[in-house]
PDB file of N, CA and C in Angstrom:
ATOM      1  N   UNK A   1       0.839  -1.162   0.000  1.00  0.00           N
ATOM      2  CA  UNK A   1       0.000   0.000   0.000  1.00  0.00           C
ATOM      3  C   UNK A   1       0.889   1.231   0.000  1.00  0.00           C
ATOM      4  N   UNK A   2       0.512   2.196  -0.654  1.00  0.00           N
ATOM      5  CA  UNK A   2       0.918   3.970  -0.795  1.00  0.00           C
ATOM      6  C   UNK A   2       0.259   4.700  -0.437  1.00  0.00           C
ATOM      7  N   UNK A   3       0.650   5.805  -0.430  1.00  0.00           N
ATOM      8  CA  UNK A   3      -0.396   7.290  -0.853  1.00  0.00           C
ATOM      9  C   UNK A   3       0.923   7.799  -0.871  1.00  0.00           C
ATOM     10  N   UNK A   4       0.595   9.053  -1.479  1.00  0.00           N
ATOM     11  CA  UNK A   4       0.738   9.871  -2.702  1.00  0.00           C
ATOM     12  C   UNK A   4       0.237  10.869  -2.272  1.00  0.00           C
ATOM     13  N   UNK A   5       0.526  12.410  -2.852  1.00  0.00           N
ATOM     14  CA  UNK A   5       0.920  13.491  -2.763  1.00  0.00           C
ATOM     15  C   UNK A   5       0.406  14.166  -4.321  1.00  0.00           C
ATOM     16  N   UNK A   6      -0.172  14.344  -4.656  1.00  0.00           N
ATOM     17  CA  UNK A   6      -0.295  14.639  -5.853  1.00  0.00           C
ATOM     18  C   UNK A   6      -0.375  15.879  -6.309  1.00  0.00           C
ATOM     19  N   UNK A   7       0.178  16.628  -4.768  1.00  0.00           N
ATOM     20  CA  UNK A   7       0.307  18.524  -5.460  1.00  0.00           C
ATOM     21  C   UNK A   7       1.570  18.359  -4.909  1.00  0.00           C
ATOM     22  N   UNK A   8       2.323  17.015  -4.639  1.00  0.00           N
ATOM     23  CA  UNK A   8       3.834  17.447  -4.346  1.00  0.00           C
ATOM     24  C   UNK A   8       4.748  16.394  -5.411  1.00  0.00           C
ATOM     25  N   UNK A   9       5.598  16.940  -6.377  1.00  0.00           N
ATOM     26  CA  UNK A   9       6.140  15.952  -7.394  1.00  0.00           C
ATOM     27  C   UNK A   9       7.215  15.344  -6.746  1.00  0.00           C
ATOM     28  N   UNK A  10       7.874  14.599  -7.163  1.00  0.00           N
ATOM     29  CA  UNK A  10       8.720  14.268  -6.735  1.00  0.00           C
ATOM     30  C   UNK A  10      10.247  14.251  -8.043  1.00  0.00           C
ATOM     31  N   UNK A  11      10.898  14.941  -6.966  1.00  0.00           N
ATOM     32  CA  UNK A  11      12.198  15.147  -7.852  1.00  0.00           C
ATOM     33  C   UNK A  11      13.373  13.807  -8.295  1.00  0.00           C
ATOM     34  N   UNK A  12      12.487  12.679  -7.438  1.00  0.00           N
ATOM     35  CA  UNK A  12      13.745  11.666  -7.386  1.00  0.00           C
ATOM     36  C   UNK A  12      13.773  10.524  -8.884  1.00  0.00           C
ATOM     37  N   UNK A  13      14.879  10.754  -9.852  1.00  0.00           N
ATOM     38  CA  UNK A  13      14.686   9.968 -11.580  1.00  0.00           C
ATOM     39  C   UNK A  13      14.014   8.592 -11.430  1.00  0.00           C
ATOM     40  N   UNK A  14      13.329   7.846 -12.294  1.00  0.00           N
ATOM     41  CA  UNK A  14      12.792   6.613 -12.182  1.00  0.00           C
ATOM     42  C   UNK A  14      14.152   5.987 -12.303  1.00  0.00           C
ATOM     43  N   UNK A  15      14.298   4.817 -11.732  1.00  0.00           N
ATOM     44  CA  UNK A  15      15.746   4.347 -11.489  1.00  0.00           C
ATOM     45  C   UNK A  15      15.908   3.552 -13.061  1.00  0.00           C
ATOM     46  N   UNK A  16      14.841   3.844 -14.020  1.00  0.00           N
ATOM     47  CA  UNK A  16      15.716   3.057 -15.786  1.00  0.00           C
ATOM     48  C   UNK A  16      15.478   3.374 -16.573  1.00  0.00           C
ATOM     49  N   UNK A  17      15.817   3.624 -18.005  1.00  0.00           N
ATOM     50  CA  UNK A  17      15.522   4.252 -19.083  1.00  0.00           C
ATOM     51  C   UNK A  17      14.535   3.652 -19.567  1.00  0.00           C
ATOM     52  N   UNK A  18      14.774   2.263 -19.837  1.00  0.00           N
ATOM     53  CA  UNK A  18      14.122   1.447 -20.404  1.00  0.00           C
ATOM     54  C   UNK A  18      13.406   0.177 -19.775  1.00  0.00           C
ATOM     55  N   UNK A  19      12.790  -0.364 -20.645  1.00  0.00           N
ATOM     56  CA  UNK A  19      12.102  -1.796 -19.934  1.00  0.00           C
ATOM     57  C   UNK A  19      12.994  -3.040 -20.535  1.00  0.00           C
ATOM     58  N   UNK A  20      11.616  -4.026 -19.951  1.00  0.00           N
ATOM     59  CA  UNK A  20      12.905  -5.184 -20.094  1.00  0.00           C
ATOM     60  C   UNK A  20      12.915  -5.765 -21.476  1.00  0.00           C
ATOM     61  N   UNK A  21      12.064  -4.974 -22.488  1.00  0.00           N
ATOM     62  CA  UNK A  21      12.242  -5.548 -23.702  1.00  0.00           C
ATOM     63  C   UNK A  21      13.090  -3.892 -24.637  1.00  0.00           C
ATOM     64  N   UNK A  22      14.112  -3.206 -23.595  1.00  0.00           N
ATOM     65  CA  UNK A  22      14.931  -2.261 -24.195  1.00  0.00           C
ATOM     66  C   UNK A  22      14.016  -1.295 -25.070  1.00  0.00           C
ATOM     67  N   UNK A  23      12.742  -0.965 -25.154  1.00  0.00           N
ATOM     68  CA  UNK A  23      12.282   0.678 -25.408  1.00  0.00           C
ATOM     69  C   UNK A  23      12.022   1.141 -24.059  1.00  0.00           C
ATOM     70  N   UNK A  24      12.588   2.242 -24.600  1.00  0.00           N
ATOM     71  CA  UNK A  24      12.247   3.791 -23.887  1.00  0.00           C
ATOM     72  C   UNK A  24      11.069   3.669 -23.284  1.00  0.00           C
ATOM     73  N   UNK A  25      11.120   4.140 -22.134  1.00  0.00           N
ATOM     74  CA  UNK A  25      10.671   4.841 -20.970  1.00  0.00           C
ATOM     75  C   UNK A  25      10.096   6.090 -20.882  1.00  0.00           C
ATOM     76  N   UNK A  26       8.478   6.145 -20.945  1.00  0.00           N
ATOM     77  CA  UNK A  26       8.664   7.689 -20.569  1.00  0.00           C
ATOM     78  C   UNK A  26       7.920   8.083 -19.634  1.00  0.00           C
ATOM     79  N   UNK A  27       8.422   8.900 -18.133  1.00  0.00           N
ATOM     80  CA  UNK A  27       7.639   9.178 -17.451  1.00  0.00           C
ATOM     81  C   UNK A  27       6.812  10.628 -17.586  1.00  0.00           C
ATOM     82  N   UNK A  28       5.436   9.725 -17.316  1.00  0.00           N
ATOM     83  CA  UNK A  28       4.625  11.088 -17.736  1.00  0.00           C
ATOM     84  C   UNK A  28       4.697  11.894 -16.279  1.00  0.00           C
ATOM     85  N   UNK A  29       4.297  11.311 -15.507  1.00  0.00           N
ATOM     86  CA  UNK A  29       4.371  12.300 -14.000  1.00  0.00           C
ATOM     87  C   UNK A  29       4.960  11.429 -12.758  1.00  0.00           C
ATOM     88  N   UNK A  30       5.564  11.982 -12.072  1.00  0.00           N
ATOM     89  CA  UNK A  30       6.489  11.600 -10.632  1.00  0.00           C
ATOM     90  C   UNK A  30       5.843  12.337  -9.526  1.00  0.00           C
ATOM     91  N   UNK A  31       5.588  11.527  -8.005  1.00  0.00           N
ATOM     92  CA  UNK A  31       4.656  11.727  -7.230  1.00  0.00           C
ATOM     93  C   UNK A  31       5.340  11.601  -5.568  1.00  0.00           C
ATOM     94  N   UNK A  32       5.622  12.600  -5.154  1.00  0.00           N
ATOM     95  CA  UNK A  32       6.127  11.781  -3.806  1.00  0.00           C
ATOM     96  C   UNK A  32       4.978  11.214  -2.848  1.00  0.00           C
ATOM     97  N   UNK A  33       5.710  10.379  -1.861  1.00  0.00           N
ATOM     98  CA  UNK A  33       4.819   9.433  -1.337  1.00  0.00           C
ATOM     99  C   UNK A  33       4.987   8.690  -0.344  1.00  0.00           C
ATOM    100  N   UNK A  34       4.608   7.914   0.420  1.00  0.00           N
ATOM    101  CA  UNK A  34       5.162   6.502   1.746  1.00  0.00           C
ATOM    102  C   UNK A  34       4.450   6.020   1.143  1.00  0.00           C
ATOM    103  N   UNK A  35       5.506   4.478   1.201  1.00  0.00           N
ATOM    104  CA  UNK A  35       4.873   3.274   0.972  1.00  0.00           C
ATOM    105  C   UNK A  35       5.256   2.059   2.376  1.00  0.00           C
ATOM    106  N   UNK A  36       4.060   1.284   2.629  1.00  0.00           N
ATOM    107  CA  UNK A  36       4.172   0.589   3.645  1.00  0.00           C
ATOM    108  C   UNK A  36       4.834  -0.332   3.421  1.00  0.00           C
ATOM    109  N   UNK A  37       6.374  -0.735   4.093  1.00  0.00           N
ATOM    110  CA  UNK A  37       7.166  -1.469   4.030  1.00  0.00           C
ATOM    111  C   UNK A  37       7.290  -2.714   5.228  1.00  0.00           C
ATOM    112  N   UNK A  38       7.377  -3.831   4.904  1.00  0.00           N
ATOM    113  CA  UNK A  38       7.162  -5.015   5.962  1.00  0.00           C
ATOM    114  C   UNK A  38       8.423  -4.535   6.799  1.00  0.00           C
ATOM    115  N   UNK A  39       8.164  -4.878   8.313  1.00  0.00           N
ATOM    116  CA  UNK A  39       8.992  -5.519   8.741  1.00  0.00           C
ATOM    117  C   UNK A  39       9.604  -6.511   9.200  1.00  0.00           C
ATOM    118  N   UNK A  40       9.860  -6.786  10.322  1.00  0.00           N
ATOM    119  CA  UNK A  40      10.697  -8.367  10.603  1.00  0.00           C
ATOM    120  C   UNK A  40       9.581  -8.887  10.468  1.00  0.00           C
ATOM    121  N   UNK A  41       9.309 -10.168   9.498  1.00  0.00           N
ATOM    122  CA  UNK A  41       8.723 -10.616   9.690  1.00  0.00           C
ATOM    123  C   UNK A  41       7.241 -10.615   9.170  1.00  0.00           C
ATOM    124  N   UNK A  42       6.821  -9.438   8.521  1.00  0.00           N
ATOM    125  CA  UNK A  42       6.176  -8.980   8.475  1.00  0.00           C
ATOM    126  C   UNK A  42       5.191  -8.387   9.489  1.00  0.00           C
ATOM    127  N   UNK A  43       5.767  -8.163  10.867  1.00  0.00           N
ATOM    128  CA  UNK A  43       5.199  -7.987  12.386  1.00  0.00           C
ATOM    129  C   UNK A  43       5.747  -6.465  12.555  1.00  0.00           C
ATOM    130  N   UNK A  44       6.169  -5.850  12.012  1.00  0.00           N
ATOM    131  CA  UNK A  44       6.513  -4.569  12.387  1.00  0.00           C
ATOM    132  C   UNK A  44       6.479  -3.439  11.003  1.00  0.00           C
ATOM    133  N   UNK A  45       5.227  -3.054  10.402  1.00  0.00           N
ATOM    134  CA  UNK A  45       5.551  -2.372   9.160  1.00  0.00           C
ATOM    135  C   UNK A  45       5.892  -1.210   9.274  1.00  0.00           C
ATOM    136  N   UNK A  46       6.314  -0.222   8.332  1.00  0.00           N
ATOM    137  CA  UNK A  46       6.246   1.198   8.658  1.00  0.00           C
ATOM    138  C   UNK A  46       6.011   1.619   7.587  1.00  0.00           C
ATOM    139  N   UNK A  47       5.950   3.043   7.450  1.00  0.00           N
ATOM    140  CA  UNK A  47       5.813   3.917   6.115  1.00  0.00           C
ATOM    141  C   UNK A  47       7.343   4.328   5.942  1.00  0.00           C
ATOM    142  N   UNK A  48       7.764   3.954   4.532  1.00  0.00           N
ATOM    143  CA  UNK A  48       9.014   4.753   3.930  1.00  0.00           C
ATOM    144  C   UNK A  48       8.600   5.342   3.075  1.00  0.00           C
ATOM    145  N   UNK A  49       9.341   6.089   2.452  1.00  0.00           N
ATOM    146  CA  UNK A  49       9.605   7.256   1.777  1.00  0.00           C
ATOM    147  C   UNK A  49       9.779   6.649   0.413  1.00  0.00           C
ATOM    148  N   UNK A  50       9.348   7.184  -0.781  1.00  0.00           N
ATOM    149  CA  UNK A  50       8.986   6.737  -2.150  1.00  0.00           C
ATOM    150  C   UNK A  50       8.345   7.378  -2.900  1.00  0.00           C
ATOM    151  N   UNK A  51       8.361   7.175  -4.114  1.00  0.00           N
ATOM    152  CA  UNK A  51       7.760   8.619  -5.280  1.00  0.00           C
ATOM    153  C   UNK A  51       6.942   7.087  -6.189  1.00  0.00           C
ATOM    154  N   UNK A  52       5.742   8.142  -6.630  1.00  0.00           N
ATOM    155  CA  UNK A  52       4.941   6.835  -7.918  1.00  0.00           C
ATOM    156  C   UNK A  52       5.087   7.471  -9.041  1.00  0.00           C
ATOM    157  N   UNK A  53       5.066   6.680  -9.801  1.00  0.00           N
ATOM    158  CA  UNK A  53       5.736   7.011 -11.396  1.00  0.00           C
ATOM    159  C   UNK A  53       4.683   6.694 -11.815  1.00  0.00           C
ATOM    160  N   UNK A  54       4.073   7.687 -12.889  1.00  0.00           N
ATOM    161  CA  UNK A  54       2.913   7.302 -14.049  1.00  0.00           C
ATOM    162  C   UNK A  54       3.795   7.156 -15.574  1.00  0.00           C
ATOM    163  N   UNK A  55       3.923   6.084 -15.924  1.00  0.00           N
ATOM    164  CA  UNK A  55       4.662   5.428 -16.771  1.00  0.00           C
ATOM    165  C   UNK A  55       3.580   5.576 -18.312  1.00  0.00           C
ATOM    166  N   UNK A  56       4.086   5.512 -19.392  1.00  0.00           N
ATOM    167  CA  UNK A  56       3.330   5.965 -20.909  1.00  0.00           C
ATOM    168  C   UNK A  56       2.409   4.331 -20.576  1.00  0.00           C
ATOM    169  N   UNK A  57       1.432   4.307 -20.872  1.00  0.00           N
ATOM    170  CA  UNK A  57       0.168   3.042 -21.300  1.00  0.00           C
ATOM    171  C   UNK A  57      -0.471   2.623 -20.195  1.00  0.00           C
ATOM    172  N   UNK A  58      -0.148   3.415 -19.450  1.00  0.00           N
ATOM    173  CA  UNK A  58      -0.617   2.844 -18.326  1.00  0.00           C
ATOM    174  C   UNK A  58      -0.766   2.568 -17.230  1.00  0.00           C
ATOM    175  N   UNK A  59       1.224   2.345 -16.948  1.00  0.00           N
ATOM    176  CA  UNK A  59       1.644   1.509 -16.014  1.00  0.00           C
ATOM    177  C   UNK A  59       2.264   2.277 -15.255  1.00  0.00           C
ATOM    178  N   UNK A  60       2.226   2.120 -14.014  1.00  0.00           N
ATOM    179  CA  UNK A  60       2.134   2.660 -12.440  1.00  0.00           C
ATOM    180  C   UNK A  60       3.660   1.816 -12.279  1.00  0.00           C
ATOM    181  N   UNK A  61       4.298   2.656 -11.383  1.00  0.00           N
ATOM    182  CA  UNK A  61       5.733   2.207 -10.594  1.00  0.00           C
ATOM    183  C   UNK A  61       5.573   3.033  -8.994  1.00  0.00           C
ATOM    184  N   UNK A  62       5.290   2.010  -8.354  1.00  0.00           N
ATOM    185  CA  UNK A  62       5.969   2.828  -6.730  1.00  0.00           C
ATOM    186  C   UNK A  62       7.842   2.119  -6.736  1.00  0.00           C
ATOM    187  N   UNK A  63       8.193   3.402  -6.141  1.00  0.00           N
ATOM    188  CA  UNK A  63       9.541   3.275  -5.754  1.00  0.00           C
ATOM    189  C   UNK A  63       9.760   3.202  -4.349  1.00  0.00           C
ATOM    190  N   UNK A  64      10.143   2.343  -3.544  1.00  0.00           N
ATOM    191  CA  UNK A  64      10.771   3.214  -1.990  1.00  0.00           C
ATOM    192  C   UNK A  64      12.429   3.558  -2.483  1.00  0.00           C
ATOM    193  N   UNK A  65      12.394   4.466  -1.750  1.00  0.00           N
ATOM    194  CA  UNK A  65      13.325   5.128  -1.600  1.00  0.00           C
ATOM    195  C   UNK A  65      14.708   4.437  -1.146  1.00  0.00           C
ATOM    196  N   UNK A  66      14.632   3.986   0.049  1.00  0.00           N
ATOM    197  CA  UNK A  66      15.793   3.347   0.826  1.00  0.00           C
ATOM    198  C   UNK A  66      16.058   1.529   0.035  1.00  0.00           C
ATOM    199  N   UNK A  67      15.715   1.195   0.196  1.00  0.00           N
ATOM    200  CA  UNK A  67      15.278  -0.252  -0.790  1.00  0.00           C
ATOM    201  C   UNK A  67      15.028  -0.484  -2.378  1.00  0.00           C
ATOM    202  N   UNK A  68      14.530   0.688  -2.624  1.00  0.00           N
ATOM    203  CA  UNK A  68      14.836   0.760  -4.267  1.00  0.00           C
ATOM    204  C   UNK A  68      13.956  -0.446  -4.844  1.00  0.00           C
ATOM    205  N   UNK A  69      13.094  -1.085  -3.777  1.00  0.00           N
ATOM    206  CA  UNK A  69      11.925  -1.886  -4.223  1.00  0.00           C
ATOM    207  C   UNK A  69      10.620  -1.129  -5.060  1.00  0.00           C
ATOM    208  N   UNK A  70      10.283  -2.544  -6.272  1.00  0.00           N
ATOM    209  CA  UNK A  70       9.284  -1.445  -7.149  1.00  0.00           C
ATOM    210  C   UNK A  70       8.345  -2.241  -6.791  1.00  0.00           C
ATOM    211  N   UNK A  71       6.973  -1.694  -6.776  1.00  0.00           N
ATOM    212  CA  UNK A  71       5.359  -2.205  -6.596  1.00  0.00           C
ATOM    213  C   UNK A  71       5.380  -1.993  -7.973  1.00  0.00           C
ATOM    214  N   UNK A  72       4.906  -2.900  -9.456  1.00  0.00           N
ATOM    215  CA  UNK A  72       4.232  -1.875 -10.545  1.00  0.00           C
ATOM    216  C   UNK A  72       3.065  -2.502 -10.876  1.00  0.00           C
ATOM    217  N   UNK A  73       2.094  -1.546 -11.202  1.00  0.00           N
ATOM    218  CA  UNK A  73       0.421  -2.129 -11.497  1.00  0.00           C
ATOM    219  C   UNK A  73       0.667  -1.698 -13.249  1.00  0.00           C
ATOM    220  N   UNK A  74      -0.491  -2.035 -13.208  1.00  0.00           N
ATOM    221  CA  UNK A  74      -1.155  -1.367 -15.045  1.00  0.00           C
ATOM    222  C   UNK A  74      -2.776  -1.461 -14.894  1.00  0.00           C
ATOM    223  N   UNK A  75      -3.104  -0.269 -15.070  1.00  0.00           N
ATOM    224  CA  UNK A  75      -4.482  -0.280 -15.396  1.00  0.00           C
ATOM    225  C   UNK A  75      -4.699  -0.684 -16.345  1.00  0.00           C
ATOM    226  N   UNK A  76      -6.136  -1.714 -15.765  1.00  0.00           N
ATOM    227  CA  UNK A  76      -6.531  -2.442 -17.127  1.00  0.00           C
ATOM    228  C   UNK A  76      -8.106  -1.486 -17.520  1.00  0.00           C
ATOM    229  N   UNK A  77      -8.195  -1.795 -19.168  1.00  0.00           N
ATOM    230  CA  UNK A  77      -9.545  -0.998 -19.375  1.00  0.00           C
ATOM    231  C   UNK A  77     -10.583  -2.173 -19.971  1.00  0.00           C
ATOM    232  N   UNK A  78     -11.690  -2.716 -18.257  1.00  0.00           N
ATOM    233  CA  UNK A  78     -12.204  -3.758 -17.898  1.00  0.00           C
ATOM    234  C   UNK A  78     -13.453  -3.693 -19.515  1.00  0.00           C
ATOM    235  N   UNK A  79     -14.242  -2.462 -19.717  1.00  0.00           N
ATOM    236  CA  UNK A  79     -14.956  -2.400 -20.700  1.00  0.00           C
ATOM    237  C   UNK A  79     -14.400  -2.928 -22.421  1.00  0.00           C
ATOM    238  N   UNK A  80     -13.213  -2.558 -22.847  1.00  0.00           N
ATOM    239  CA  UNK A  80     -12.095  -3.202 -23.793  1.00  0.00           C
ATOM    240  C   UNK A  80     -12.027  -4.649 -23.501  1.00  0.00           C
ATOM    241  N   UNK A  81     -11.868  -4.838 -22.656  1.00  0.00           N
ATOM    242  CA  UNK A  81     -11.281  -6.566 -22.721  1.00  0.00           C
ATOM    243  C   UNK A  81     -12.309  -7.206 -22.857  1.00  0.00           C
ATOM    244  N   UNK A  82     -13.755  -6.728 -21.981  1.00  0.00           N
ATOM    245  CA  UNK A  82     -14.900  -7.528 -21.954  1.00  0.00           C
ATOM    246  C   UNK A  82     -15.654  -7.351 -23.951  1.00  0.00           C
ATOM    247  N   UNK A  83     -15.608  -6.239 -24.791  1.00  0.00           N
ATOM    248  CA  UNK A  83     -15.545  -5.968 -26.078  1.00  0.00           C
ATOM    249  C   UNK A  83     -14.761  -7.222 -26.816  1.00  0.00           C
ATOM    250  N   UNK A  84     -13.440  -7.814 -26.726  1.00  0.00           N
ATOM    251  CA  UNK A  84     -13.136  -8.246 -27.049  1.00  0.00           C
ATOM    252  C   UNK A  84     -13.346  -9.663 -26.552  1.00  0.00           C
ATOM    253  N   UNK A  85     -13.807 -10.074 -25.913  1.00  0.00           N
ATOM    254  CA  UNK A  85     -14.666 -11.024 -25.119  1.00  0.00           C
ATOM    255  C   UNK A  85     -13.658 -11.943 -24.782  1.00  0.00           C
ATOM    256  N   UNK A  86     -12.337 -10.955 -23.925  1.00  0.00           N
ATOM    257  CA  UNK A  86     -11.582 -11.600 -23.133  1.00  0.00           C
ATOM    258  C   UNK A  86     -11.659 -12.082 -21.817  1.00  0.00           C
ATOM    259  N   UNK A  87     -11.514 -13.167 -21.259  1.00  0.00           N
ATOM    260  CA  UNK A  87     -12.030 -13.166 -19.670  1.00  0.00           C
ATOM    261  C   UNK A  87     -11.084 -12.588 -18.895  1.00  0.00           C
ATOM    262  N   UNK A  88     -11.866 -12.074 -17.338  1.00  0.00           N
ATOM    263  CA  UNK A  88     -11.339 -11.388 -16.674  1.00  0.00           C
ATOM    264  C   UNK A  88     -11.618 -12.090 -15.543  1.00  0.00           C
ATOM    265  N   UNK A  89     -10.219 -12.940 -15.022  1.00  0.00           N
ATOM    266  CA  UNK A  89     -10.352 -13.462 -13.617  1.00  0.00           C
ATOM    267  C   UNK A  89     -10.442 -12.765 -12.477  1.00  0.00           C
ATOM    268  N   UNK A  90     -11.373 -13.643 -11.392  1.00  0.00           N
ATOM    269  CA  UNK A  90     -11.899 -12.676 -10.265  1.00  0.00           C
ATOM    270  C   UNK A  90     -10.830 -12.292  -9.396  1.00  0.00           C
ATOM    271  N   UNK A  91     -11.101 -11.415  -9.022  1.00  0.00           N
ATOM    272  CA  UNK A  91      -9.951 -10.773  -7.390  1.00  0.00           C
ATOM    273  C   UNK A  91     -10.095 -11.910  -6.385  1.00  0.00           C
ATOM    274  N   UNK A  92      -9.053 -12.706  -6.220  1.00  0.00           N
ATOM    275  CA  UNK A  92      -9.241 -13.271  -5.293  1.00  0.00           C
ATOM    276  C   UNK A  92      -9.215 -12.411  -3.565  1.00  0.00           C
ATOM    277  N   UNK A  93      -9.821 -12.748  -2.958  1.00  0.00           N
ATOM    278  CA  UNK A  93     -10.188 -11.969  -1.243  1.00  0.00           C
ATOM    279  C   UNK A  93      -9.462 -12.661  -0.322  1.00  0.00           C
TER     280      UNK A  93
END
């Protein structure tokens, strides 16, 4: 989990140019932020320090800061896939 700041940018570079199939990268907007980081164990979490990256198509990057661990999502567009009468497995709970 994050939150985000979204009237505060964040100055810190996405840590790569590219992806893992070597095109370019482009960040559309940088976000500072805490993201909840496990601790021992997962018995002690805290909030660190981290910026979210809105990446071109889509795709979301949280960064922490100290750890340099990435969260990345991609919004999917549920109305498109169901058009193309792709299935969409449930959220598991």
């Amino acid at each position: 989990m994050f939150i985000v700041n979204i009237d505060e940018p964040s100055q810190d570079p996405f840590p790569w140019d590219v992806d893992a199939n070597s095109i370019p990268l482009t960040i559309e907007h940088a976000f500072a932020g805490k993201g909840i980081a496990n601790g021992y164990g997962f018995r002690y979490p805290g909030s660190k320090p981290g910026s979210l990256y809105v990446i071109q198509n889509g795709l979301l990057a949280f960064v922490w800061k100290e750890s340099r661990a990435v969260l990345n999502l991609q919004r999917l567009n549920l109305q498109e896939l169901l058009k193309k009468g792709e299935r969409v497995p449930a959220f598991a709970s």
